[in-house]
C-alpha atoms as a PDB file:
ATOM      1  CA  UNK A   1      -8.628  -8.393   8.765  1.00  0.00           C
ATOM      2  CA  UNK A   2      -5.786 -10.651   9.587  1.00  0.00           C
ATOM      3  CA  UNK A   3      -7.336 -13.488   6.835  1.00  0.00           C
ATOM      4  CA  UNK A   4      -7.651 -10.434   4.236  1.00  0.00           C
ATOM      5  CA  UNK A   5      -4.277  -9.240   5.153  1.00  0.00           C
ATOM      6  CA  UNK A   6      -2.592 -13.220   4.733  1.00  0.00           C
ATOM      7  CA  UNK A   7      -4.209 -13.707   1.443  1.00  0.00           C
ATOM      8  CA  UNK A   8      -3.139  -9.936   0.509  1.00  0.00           C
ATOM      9  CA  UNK A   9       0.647 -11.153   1.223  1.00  0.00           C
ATOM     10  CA  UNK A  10       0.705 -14.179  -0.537  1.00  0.00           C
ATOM     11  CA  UNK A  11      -1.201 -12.795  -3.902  1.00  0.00           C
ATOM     12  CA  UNK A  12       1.695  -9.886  -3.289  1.00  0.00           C
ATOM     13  CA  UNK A  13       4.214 -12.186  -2.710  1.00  0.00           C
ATOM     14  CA  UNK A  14       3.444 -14.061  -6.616  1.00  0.00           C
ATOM     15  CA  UNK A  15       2.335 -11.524  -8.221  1.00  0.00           C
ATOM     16  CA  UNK A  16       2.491  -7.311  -7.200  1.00  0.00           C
ATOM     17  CA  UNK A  17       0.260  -6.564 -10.168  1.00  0.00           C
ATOM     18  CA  UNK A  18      -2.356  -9.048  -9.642  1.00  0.00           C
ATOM     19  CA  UNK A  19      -5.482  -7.739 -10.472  1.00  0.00           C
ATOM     20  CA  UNK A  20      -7.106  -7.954  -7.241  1.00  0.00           C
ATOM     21  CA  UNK A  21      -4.800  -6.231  -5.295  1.00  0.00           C
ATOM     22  CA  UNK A  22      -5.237  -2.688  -7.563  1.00  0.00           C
ATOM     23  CA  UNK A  23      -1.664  -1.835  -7.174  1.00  0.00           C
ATOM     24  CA  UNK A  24      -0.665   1.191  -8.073  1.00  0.00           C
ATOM     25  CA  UNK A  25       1.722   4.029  -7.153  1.00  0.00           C
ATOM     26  CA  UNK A  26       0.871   7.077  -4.644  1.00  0.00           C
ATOM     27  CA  UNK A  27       3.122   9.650  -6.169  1.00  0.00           C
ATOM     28  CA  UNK A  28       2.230  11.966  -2.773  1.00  0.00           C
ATOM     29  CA  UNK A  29       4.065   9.721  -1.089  1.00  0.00           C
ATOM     30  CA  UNK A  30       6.660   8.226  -3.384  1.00  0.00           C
ATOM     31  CA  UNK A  31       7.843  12.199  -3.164  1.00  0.00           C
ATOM     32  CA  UNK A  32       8.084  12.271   0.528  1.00  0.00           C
ATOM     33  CA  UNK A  33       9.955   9.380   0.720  1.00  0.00           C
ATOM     34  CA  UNK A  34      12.564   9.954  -2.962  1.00  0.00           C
ATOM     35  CA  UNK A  35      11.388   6.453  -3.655  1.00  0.00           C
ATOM     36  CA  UNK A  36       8.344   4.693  -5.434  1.00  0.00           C
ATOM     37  CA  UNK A  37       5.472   3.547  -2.816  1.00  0.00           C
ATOM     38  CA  UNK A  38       2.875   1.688  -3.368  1.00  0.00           C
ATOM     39  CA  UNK A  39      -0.697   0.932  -2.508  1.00  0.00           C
ATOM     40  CA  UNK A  40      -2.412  -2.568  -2.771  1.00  0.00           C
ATOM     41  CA  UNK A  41      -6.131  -2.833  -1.739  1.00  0.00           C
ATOM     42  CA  UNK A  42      -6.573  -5.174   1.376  1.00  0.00           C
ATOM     43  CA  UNK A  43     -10.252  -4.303   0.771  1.00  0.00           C
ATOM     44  CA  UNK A  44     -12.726  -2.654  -1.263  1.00  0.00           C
ATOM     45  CA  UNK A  45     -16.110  -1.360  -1.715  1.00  0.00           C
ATOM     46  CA  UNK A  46     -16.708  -0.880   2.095  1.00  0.00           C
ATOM     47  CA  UNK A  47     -15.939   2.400   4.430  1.00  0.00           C
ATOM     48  CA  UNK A  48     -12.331   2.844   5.710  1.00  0.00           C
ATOM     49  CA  UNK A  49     -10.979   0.057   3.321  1.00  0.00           C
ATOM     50  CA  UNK A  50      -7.697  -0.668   4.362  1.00  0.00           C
ATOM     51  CA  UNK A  51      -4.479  -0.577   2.141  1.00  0.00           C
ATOM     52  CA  UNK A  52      -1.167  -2.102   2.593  1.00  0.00           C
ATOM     53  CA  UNK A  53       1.673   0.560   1.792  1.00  0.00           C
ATOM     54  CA  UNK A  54       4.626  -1.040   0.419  1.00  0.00           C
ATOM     55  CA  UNK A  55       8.223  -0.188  -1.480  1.00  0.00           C
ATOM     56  CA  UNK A  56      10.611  -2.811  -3.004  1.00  0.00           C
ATOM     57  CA  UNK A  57      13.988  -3.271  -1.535  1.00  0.00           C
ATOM     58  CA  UNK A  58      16.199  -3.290   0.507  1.00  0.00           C
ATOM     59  CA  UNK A  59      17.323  -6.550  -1.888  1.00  0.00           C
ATOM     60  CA  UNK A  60      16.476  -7.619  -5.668  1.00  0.00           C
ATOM     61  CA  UNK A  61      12.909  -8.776  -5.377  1.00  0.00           C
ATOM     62  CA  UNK A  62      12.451  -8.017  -1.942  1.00  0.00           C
ATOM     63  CA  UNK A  63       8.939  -6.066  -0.948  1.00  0.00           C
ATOM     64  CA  UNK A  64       8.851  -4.233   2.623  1.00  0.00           C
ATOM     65  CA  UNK A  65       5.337  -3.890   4.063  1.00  0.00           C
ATOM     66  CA  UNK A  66       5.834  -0.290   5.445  1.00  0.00           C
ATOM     67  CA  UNK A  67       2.022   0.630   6.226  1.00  0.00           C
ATOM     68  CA  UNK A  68      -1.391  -0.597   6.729  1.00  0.00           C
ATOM     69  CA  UNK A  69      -3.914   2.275   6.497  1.00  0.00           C
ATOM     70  CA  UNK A  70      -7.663   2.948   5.733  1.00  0.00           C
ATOM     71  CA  UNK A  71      -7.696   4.446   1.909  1.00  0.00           C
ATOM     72  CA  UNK A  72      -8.125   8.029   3.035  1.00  0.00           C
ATOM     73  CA  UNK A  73     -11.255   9.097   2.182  1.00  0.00           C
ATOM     74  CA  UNK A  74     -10.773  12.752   0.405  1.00  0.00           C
ATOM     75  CA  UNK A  75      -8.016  11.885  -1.891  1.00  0.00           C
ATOM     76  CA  UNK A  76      -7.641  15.846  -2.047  1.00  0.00           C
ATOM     77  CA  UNK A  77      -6.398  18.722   0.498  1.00  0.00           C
ATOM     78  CA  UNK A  78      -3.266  16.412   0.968  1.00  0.00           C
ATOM     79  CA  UNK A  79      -5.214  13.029   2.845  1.00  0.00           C
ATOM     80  CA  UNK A  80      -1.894  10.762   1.937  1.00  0.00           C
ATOM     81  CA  UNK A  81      -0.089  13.827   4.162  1.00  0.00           C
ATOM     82  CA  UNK A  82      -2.223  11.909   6.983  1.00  0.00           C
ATOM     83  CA  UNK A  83      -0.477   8.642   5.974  1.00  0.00           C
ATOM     84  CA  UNK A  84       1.582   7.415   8.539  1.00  0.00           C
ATOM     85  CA  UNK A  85       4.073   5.073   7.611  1.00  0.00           C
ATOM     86  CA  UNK A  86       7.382   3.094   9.005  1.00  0.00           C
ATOM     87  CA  UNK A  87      10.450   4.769   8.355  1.00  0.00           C
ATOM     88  CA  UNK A  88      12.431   3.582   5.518  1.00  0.00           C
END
């Protein structure tokens, strides 16, 4: 995990919407914290994939890693209520 997290920071780090890293807006969660949040894939294809959770700030261009989570698996009933992340 560690290796997949790494290269997930530096692909992050050049580019947020490289095409590997899926990233995309959880609006669930973007409303629970009044600010966009977003999800980049870590992994894919395999059971309990883990995601990094991530908002930009608190300076121009700056990206704070505030959660790294399996992708919950039943994206209904409210699973990104089960997503526990730093506070911002």
């Amino acid at each position: 995990m560690y290796k997949k997290w790494g290269k997930a920071l530096k692909l992050l780090s050049a580019d947020p919407g490289y095409p590997s890293l899926q990233t995309h807006e959880i609006e669930p969660l973007s409303r629970r914290y009044e600010m966009k949040v977003w999800q980049s894939y870590l992994e894919n294809k395999t059971s309990g994939a883990m995601r990094m959770y991530w908002v930009y700030g608190p300076d121009q261009k700056d990206i704070t890693i505030i959660g790294l989570e399996p992708h919950p698996e039943d994206k209904k009933n409210g699973a990104y209520d089960r997503i526990s992340l730093s506070d911002l």
